[in-house]
C-alpha atoms as a PDB file:
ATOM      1  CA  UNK A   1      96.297 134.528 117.701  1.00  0.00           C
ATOM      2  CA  UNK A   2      93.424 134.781 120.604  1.00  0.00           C
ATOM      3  CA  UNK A   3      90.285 133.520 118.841  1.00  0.00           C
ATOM      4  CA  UNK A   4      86.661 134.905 120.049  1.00  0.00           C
ATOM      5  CA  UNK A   5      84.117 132.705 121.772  1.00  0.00           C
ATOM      6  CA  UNK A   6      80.599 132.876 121.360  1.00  0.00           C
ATOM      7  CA  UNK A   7      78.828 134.007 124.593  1.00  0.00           C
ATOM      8  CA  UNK A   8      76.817 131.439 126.795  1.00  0.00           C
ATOM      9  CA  UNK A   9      72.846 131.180 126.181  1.00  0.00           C
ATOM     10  CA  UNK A  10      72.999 129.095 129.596  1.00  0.00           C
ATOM     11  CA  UNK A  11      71.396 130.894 132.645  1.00  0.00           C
ATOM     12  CA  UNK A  12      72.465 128.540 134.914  1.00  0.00           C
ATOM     13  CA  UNK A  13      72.369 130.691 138.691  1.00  0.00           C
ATOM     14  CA  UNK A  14      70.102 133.166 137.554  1.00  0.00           C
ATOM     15  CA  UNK A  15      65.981 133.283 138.786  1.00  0.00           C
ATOM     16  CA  UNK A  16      63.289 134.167 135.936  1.00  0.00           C
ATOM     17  CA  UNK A  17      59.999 135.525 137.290  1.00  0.00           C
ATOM     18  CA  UNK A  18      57.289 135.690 133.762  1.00  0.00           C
ATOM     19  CA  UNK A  19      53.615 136.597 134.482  1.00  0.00           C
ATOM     20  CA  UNK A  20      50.774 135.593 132.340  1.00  0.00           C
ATOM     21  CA  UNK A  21      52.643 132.395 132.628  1.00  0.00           C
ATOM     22  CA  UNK A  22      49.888 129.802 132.307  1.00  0.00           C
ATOM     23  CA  UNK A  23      49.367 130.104 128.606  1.00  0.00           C
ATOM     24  CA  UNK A  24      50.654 130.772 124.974  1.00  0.00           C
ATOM     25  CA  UNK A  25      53.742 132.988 125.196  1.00  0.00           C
ATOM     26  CA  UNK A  26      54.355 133.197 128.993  1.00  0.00           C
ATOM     27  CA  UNK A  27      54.030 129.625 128.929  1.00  0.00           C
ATOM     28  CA  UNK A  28      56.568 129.185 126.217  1.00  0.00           C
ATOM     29  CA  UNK A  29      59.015 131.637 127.695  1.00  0.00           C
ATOM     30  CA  UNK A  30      59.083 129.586 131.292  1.00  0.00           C
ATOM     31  CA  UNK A  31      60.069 126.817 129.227  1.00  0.00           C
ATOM     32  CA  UNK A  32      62.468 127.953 127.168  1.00  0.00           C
ATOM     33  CA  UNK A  33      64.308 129.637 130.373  1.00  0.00           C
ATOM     34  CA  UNK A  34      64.130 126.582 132.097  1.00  0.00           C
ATOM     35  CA  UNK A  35      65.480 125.077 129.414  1.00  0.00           C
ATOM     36  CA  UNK A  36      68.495 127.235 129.688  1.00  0.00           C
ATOM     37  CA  UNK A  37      68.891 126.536 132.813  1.00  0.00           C
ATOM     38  CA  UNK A  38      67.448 129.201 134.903  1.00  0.00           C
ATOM     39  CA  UNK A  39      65.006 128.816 137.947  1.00  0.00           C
ATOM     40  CA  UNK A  40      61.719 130.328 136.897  1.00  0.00           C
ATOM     41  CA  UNK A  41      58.838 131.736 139.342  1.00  0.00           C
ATOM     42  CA  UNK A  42      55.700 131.998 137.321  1.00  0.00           C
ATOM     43  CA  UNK A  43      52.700 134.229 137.806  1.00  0.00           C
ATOM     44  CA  UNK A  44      49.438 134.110 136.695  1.00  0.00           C
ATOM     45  CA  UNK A  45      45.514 135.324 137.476  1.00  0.00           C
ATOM     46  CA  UNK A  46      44.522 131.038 136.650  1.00  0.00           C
ATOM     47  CA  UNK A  47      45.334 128.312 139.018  1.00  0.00           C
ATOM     48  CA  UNK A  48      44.189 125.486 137.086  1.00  0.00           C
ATOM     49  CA  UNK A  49      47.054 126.511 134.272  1.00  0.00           C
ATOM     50  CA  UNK A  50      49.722 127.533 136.593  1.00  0.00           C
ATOM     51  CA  UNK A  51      50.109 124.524 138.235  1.00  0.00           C
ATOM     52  CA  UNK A  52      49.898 122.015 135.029  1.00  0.00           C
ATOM     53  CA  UNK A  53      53.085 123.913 133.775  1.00  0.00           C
ATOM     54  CA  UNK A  54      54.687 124.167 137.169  1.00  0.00           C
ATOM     55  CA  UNK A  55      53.897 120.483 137.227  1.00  0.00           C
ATOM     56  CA  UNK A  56      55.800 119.612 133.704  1.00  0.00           C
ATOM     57  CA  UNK A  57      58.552 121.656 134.994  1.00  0.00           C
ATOM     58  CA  UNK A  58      58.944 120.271 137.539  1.00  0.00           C
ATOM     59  CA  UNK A  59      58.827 116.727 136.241  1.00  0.00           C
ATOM     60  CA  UNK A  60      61.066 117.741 133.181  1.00  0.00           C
ATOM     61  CA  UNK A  61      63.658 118.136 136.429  1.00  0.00           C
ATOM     62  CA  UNK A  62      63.721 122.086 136.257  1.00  0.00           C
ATOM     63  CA  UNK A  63      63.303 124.387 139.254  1.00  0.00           C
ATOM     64  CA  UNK A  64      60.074 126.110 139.521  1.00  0.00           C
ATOM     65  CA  UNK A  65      57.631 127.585 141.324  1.00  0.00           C
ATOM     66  CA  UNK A  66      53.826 129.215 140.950  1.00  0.00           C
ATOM     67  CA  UNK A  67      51.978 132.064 142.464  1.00  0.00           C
ATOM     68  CA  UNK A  68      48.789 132.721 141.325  1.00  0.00           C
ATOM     69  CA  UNK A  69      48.559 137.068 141.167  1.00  0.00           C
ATOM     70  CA  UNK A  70      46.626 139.483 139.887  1.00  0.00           C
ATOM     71  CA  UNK A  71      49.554 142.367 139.035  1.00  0.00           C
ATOM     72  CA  UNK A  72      46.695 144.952 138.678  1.00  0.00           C
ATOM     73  CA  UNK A  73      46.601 144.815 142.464  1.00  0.00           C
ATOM     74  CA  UNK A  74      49.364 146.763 143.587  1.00  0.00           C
ATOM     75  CA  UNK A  75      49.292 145.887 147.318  1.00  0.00           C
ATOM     76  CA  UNK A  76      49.778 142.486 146.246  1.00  0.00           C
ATOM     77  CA  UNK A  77      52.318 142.595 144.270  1.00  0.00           C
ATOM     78  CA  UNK A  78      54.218 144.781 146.441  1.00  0.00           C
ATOM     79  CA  UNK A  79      53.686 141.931 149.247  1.00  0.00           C
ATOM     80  CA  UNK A  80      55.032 139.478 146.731  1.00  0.00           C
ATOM     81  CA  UNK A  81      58.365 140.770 145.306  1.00  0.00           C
ATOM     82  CA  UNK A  82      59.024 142.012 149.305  1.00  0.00           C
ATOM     83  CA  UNK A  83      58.592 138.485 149.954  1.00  0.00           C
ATOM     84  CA  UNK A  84      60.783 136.593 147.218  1.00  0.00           C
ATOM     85  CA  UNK A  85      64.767 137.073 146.630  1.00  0.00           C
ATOM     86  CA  UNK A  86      65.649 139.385 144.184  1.00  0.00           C
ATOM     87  CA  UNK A  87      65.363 138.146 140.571  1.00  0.00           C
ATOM     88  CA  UNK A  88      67.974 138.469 137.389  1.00  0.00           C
ATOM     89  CA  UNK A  89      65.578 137.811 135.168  1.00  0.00           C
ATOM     90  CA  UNK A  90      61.940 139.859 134.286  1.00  0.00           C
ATOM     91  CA  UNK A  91      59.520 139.010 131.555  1.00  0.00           C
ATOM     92  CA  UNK A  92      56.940 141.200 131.905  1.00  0.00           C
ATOM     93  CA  UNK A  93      54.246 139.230 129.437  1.00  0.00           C
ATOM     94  CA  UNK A  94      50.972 139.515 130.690  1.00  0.00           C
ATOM     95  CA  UNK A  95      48.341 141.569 128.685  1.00  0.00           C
ATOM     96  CA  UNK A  96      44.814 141.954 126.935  1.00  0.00           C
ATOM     97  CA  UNK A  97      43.401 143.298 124.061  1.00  0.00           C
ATOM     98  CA  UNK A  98      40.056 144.340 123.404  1.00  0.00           C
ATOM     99  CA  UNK A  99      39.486 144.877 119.791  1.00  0.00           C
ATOM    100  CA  UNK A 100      37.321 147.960 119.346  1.00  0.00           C
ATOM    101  CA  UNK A 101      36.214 150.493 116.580  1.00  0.00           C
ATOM    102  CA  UNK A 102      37.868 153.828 117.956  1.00  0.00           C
ATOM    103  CA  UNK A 103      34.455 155.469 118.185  1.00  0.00           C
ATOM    104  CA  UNK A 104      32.752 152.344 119.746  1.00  0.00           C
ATOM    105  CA  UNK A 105      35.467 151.921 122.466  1.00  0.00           C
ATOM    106  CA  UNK A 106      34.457 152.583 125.714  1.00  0.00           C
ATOM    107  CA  UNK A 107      36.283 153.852 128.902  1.00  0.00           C
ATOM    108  CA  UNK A 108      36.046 151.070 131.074  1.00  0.00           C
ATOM    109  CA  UNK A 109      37.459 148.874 128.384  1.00  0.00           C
ATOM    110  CA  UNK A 110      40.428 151.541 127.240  1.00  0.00           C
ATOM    111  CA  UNK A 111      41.130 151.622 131.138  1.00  0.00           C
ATOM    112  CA  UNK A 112      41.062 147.426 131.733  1.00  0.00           C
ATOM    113  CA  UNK A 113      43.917 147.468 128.817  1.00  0.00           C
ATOM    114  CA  UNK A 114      45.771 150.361 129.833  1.00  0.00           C
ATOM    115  CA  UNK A 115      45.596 148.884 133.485  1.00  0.00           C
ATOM    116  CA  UNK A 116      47.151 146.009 132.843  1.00  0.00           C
ATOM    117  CA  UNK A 117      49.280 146.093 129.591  1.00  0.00           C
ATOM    118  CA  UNK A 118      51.017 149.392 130.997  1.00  0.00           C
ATOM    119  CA  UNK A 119      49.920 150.494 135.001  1.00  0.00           C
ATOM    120  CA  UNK A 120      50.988 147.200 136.026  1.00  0.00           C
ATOM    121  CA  UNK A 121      54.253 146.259 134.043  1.00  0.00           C
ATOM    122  CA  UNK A 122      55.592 149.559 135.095  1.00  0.00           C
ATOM    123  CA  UNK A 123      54.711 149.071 138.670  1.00  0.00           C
ATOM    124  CA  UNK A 124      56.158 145.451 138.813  1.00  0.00           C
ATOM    125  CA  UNK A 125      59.275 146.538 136.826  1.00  0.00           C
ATOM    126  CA  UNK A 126      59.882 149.285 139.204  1.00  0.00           C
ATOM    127  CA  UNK A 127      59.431 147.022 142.338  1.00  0.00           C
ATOM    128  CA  UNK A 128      61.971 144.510 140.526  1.00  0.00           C
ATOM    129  CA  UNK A 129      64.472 146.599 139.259  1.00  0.00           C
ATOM    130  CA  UNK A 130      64.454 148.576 143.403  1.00  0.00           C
ATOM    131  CA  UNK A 131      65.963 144.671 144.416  1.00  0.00           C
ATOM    132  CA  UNK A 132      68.434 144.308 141.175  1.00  0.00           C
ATOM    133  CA  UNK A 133      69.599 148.024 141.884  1.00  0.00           C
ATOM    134  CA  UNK A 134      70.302 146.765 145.896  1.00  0.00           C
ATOM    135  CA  UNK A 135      71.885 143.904 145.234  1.00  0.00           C
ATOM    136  CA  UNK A 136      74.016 145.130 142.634  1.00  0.00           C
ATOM    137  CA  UNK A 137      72.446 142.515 140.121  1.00  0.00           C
ATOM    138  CA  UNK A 138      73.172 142.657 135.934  1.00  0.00           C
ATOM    139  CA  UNK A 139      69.753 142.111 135.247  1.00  0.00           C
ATOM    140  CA  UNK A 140      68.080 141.838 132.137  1.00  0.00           C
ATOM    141  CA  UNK A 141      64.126 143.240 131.879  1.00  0.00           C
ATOM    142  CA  UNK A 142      61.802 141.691 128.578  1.00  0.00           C
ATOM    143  CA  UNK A 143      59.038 143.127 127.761  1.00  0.00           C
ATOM    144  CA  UNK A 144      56.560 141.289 125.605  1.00  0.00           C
ATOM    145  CA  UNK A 145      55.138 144.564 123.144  1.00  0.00           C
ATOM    146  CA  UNK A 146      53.631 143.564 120.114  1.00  0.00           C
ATOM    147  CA  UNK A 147      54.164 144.691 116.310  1.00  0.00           C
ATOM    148  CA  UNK A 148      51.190 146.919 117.050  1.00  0.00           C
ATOM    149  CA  UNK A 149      53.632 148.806 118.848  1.00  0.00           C
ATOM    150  CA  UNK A 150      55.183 149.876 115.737  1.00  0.00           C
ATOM    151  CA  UNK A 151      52.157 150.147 113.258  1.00  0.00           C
ATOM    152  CA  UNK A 152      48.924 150.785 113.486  1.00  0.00           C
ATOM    153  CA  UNK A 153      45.674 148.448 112.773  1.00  0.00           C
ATOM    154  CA  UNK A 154      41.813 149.081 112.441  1.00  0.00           C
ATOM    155  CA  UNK A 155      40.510 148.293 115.854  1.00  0.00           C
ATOM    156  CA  UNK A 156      43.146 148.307 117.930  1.00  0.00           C
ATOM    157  CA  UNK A 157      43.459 151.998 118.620  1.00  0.00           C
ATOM    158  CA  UNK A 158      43.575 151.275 122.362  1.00  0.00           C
ATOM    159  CA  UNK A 159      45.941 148.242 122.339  1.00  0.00           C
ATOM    160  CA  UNK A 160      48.308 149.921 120.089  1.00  0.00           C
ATOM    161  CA  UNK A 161      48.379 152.543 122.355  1.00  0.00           C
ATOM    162  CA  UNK A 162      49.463 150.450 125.343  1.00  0.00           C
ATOM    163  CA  UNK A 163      52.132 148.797 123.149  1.00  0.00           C
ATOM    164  CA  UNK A 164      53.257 152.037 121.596  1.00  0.00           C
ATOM    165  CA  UNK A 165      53.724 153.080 125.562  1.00  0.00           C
ATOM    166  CA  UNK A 166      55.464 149.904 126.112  1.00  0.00           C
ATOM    167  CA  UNK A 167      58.022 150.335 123.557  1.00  0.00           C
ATOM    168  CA  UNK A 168      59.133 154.079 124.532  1.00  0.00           C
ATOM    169  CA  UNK A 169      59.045 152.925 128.274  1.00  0.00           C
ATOM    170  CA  UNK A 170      61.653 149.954 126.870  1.00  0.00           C
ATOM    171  CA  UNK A 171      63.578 152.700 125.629  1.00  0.00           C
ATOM    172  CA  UNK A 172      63.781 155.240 128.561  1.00  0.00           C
ATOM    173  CA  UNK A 173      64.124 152.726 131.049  1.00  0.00           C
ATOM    174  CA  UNK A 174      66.861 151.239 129.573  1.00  0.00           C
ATOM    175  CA  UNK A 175      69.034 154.769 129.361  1.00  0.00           C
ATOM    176  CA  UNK A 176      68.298 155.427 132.702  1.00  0.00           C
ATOM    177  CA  UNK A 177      69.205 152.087 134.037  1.00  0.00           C
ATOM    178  CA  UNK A 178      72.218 151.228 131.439  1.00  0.00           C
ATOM    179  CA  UNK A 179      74.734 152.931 134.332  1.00  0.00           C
ATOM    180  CA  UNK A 180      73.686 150.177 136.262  1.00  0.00           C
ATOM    181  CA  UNK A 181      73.963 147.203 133.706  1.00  0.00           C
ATOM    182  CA  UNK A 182      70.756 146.398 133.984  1.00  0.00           C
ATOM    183  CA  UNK A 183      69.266 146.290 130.151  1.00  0.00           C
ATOM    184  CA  UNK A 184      65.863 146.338 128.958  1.00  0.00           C
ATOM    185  CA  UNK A 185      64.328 145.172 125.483  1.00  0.00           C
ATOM    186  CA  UNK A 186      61.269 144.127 123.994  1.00  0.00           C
ATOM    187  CA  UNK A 187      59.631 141.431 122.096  1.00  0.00           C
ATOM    188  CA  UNK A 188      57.164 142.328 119.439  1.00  0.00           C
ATOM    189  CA  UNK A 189      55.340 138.954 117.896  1.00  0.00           C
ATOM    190  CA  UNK A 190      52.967 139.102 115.118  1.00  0.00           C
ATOM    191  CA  UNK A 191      49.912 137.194 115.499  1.00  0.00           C
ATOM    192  CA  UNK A 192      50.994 133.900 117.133  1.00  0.00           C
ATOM    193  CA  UNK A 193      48.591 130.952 117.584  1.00  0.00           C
ATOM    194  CA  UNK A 194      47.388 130.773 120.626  1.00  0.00           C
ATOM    195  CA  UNK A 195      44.080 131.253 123.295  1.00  0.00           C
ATOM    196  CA  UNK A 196      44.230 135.415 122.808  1.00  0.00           C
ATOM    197  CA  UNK A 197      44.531 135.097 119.251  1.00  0.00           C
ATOM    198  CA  UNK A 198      42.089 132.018 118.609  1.00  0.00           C
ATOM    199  CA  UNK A 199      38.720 133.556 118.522  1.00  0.00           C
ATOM    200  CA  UNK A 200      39.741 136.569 116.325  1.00  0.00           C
ATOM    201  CA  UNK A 201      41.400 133.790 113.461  1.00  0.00           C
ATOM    202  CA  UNK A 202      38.117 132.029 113.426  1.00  0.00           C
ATOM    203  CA  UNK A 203      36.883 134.831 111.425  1.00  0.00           C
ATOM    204  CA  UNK A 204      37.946 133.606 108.014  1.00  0.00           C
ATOM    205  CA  UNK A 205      38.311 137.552 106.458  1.00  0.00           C
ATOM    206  CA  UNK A 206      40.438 138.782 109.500  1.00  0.00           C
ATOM    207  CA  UNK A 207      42.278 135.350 109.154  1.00  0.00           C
ATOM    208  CA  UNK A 208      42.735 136.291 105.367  1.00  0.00           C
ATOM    209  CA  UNK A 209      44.245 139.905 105.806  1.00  0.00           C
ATOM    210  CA  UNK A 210      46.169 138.979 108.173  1.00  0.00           C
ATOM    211  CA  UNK A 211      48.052 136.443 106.232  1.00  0.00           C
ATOM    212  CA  UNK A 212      48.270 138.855 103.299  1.00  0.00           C
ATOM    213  CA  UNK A 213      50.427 141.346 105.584  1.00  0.00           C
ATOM    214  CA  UNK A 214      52.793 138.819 106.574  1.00  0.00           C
ATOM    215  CA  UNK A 215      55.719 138.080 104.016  1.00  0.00           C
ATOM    216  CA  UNK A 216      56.158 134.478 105.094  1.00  0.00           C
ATOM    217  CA  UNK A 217      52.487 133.851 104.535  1.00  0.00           C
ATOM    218  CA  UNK A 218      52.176 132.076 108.088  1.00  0.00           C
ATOM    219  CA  UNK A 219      51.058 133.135 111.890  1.00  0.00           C
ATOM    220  CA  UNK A 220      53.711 132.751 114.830  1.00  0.00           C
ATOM    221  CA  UNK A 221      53.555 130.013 116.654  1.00  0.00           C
ATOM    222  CA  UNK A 222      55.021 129.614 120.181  1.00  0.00           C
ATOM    223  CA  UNK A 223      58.029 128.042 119.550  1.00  0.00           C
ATOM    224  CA  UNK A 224      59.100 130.881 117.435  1.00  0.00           C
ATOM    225  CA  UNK A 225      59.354 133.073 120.046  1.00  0.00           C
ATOM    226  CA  UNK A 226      60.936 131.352 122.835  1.00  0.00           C
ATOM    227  CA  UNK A 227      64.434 131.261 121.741  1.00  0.00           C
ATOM    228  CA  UNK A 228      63.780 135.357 121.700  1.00  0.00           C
ATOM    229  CA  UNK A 229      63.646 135.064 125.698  1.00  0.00           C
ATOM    230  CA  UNK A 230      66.856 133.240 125.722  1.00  0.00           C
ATOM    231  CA  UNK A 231      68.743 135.568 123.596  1.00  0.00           C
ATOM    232  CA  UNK A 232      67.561 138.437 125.454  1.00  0.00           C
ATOM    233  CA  UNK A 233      68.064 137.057 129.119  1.00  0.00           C
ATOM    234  CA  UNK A 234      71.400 135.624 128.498  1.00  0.00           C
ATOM    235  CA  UNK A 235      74.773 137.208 127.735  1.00  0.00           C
ATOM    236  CA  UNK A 236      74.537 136.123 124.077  1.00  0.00           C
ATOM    237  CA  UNK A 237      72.989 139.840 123.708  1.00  0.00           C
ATOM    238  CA  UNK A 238      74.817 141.667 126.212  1.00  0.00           C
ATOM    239  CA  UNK A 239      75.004 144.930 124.656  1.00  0.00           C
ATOM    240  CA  UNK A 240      71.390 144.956 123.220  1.00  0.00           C
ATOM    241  CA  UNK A 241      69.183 147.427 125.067  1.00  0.00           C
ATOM    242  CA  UNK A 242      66.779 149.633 124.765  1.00  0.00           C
ATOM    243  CA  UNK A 243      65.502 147.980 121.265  1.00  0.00           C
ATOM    244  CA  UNK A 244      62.977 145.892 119.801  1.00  0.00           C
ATOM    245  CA  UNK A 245      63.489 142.219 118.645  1.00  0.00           C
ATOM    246  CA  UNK A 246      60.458 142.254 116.265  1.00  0.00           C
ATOM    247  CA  UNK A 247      59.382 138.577 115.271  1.00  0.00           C
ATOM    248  CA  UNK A 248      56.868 139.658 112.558  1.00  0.00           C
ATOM    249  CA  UNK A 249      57.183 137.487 109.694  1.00  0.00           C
ATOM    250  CA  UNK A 250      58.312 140.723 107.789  1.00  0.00           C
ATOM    251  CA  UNK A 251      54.783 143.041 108.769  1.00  0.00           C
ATOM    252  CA  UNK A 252      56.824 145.884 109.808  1.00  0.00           C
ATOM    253  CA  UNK A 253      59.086 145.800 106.758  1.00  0.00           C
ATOM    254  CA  UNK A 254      56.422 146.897 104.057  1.00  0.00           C
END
């Protein structure tokens, strides 16, 4: 009798690039790649960040590099993936939010979200996926959404909206590019501890309801998500795309 084997988490040979790198999830998905063995390129608007974690990679014995990059600007970024070998590996994790009454929102600040949680991962993605496509790569593309991009919340009208794009861009991209065996997915945390989340969990009564829409009565922290990257980067979930790996605490579910 021919027994199954589980698939390998390893992603030993394959390059990572994840921007927002220098903090909070980024941060904990370069680590957790490198941990699996994968060479990791992070990207990230802060310098001072970058390099500390580029730093412990590197001294952990992992191979890693930094490039600090705004992926708003589009010349840039086009100068930068032209530049660097073609990567297996894309965790699209950078983003904002601006929390905002709908009526008190204002252009400039729907735009700065839009900009960057949407404009710019599609861009990048696109540029990415042009080098997986030419060099025949199996790539696998994570996008870092949000549970907001399944429910809605008071005051985050506009960042819902960018994760609600986020989630049916997962899901388009990843029919048109399934052909190719390239897959796409998407992470969507709840609230996890860190430097975005901080100042709105000071506030005692936001604190409150949030914990009273989470089954597990607790906030994410970091190392709950990074075994998520893994999964999703390595062959363990080779025929998962075009979904959602929602890491909510049980929000969603009520």
């Amino acid at each position: 009798m021919k027994f199954p084997k589980t698939p390998s988490f390893r992603l030993k040979g394959k390059r990572s690039l994840i921007t927002g790198a220098g903090r909070g999830i980024g941060l904990g998905a370069a680590i957790a790649l490198s941990e699996a063995g994968s060479e990791v390129v992070i990207i990230s608007r802060t310098e001072k960040e970058l390099k500390c974690l580029n730093d412990f990679l590197e001294d952990q014995g992992y191979k890693s590099k930094y490039k600090i990059l705004d992926i708003t600007k589009i010349c840039d970024v086009e100068n930068f993936i032209g530049n660097e070998r073609p990567f297996d590996i894309l965790v699209n994790n950078a983003g904002i939010n601006i929390p905002s009454s709908f009526v008190d929102t204002n252009i400039k600040d729907y735009e700065k979200v839009m900009e960057l949680n949407v404009n710019a991962l599609i861009n990048l993605t696109k540029l990415v996926v042009k080098k997986m496509l030419k060099n025949k790569i199996r790539g696998s593309i994570i996008n870092v959404s949000s549970q907001m991009g399944h429910v809605g919340a008071i005051k985050r009208t506009t960042y819902c909206a960018s994760k609600f794009a986020v989630e049916g861009f997962t899901k388009a991209l990843s029919i048109e590019l399934a052909e190719k065996k390239i897959r796409v997915n998407s992470i969507c945390p709840t609230f996890i501890e860190t430097s975005l989340t901080k100042e709105f969990l000071k506030n005692k009564k936001f604190k409150d309801y949030v914990l009273s829409m989470i089954p597990l009565k607790r906030l994410g922290k970091i190392e709950d998500i990074m075994g998520a990257f893994v999964f999703l980067a390595s062959d363990a979930s080779s025929l998962m795309t075009g979904t959602s790996l929602v890491l909510d605490g049980g929000w969603t579910a009520r």
